[in-house]
C-alpha atoms as a PDB file:
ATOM      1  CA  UNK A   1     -22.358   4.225   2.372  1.00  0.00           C
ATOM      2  CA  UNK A   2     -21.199   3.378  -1.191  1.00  0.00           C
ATOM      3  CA  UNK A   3     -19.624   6.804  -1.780  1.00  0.00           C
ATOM      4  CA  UNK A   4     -17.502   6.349   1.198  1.00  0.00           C
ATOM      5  CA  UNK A   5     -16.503   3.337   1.001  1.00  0.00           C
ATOM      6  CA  UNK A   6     -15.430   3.977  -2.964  1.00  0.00           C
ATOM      7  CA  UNK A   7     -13.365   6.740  -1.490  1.00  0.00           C
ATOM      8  CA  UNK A   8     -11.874   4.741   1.262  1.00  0.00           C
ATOM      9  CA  UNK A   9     -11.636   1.988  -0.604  1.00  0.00           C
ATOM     10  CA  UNK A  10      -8.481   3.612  -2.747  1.00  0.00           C
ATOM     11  CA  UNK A  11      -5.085   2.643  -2.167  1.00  0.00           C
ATOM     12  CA  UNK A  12      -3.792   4.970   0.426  1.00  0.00           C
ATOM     13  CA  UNK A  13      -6.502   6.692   1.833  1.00  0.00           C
ATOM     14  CA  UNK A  14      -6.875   4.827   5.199  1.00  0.00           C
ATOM     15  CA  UNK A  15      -3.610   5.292   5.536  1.00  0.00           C
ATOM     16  CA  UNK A  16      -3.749   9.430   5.257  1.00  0.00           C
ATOM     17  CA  UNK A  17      -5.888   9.167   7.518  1.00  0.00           C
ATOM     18  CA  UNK A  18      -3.932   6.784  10.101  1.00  0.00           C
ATOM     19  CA  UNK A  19      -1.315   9.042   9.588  1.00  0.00           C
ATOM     20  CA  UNK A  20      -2.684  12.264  10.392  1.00  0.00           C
ATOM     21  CA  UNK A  21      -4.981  10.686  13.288  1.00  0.00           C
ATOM     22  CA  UNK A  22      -3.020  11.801  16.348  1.00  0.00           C
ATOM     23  CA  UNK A  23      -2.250  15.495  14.993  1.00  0.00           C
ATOM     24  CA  UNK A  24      -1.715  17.386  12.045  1.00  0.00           C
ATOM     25  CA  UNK A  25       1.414  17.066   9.401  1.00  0.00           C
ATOM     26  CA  UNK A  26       3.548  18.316   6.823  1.00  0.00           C
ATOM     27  CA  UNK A  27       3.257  17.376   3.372  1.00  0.00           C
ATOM     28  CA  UNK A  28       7.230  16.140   3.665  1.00  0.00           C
ATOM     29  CA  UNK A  29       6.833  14.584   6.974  1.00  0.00           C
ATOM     30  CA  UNK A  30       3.940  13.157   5.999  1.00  0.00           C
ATOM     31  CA  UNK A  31       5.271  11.815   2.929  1.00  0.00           C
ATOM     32  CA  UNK A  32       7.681  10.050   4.766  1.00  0.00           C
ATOM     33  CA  UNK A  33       5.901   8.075   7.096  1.00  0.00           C
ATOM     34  CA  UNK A  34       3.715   6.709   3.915  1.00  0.00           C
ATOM     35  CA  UNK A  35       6.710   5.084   2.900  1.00  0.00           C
ATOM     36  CA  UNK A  36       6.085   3.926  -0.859  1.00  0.00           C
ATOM     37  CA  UNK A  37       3.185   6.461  -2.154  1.00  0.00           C
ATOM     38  CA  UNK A  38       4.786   8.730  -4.345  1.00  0.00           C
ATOM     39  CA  UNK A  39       4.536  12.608  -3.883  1.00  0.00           C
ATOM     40  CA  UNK A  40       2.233  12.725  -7.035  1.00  0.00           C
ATOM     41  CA  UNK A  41      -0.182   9.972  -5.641  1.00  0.00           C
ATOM     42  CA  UNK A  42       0.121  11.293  -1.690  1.00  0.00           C
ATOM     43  CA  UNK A  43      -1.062  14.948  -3.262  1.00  0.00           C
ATOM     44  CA  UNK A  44      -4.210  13.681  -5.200  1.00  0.00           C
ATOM     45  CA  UNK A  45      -4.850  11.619  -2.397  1.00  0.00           C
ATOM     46  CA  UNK A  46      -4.932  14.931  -0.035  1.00  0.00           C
ATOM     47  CA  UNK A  47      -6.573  16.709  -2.219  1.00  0.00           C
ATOM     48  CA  UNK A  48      -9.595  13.871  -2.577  1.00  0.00           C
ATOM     49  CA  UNK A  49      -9.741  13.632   0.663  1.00  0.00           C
ATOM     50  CA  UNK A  50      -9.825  17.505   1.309  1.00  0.00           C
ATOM     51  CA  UNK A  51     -12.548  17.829  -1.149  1.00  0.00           C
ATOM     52  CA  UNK A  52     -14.423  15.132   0.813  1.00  0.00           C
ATOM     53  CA  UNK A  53     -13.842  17.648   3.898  1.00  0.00           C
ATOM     54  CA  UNK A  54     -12.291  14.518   5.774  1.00  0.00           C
ATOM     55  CA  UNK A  55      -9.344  17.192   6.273  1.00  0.00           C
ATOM     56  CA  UNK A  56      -7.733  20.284   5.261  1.00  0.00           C
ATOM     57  CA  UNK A  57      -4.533  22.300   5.437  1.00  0.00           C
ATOM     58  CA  UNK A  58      -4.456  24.730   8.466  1.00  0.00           C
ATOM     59  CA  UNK A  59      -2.499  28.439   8.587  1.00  0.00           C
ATOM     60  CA  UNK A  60       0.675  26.581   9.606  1.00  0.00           C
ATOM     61  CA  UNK A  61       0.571  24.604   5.999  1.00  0.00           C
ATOM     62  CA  UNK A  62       0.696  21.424   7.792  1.00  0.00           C
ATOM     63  CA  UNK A  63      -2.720  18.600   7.240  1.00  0.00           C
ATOM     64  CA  UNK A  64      -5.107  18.151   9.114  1.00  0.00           C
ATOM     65  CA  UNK A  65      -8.150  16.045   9.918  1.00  0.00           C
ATOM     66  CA  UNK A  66     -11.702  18.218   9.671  1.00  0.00           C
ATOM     67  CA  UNK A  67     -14.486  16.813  12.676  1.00  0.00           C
ATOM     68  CA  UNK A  68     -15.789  14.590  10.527  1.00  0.00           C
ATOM     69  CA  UNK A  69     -12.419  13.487   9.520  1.00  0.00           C
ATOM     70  CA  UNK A  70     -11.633  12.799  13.720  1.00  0.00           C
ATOM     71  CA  UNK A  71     -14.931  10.823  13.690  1.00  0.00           C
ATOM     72  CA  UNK A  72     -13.800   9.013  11.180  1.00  0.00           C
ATOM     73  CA  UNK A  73     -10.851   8.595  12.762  1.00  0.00           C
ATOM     74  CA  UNK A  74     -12.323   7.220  16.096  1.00  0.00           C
ATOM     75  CA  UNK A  75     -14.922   5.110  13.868  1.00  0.00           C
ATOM     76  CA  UNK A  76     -11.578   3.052  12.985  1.00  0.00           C
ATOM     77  CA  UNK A  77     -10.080   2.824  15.944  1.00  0.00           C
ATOM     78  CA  UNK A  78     -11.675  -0.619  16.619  1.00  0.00           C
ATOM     79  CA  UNK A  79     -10.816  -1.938  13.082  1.00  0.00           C
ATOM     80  CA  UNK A  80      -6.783  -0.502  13.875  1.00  0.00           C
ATOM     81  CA  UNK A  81      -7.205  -2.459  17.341  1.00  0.00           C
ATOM     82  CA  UNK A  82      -8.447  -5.443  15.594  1.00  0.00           C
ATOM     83  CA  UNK A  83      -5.744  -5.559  12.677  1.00  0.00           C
ATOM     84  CA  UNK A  84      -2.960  -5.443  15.613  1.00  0.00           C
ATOM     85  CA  UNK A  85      -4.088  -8.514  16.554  1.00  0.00           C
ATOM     86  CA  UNK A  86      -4.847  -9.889  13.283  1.00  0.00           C
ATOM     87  CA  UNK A  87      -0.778  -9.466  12.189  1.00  0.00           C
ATOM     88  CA  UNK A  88       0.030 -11.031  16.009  1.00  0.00           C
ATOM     89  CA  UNK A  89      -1.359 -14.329  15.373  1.00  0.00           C
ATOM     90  CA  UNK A  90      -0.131 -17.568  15.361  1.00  0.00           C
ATOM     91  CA  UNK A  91       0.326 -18.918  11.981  1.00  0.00           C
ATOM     92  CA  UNK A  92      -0.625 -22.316  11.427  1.00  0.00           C
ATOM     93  CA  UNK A  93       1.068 -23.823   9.140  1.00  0.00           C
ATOM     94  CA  UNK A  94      -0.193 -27.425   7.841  1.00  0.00           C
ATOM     95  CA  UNK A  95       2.703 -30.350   7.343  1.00  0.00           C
ATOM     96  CA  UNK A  96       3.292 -32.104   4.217  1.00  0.00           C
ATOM     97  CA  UNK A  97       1.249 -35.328   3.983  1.00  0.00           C
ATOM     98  CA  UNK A  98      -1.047 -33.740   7.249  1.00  0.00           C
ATOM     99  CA  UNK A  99      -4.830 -33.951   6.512  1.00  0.00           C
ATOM    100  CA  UNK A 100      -6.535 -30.749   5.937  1.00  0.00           C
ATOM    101  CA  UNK A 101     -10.056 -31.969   7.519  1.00  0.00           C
ATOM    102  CA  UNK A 102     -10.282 -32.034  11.540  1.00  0.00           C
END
């Protein structure tokens, strides 16, 4: 459990494998919908989580995720569902001068 969650744990990782959840990817394409990880930090990142067989690169070039990568993948799917929800809520803001004890 500790050697995956130091893995996952590093910036960008989840989102690799977010990204490549529904179907497999370019490097380029892929790199664009990661928005600010840099090309330098996206490649180690692939290639940690290639040597953790979580995916790989297929005949076409494009990524991948391995089977365990996919059960990882479906493993998530709650915590994804849950995090929608999470950003949708209503933000309570307390007034100036309101107590902070109900």
């Amino acid at each position: 459990m500790r050697a995956a969650m130091e893995l996952l744990g590093q910036r960008w990782m989840l989102r690799v494998i977010w990204e490549l959840e529904p179907g497999a990817l370019g490097f380029l394409e892929l790199r664009r919908r990661m928005g600010n990880c840099s090309s330098s930090m996206l490649s180690e990142r692939l290639q940690q989580l290639s040597a953790a067989e979580l995916l790989t690169k297929n005949d076409r070039g494009t990524w991948e995720l391995t089977v365990q990568g996919a059960q990882l993948g479906v493993a998530l799917a709650s915590v994804w569902d849950w995090a929608e929800l999470w950003a949708k809520r209503e933000i309570r803001v307390p007034q100036p001068g309101a107590s902070r004890i109900p």
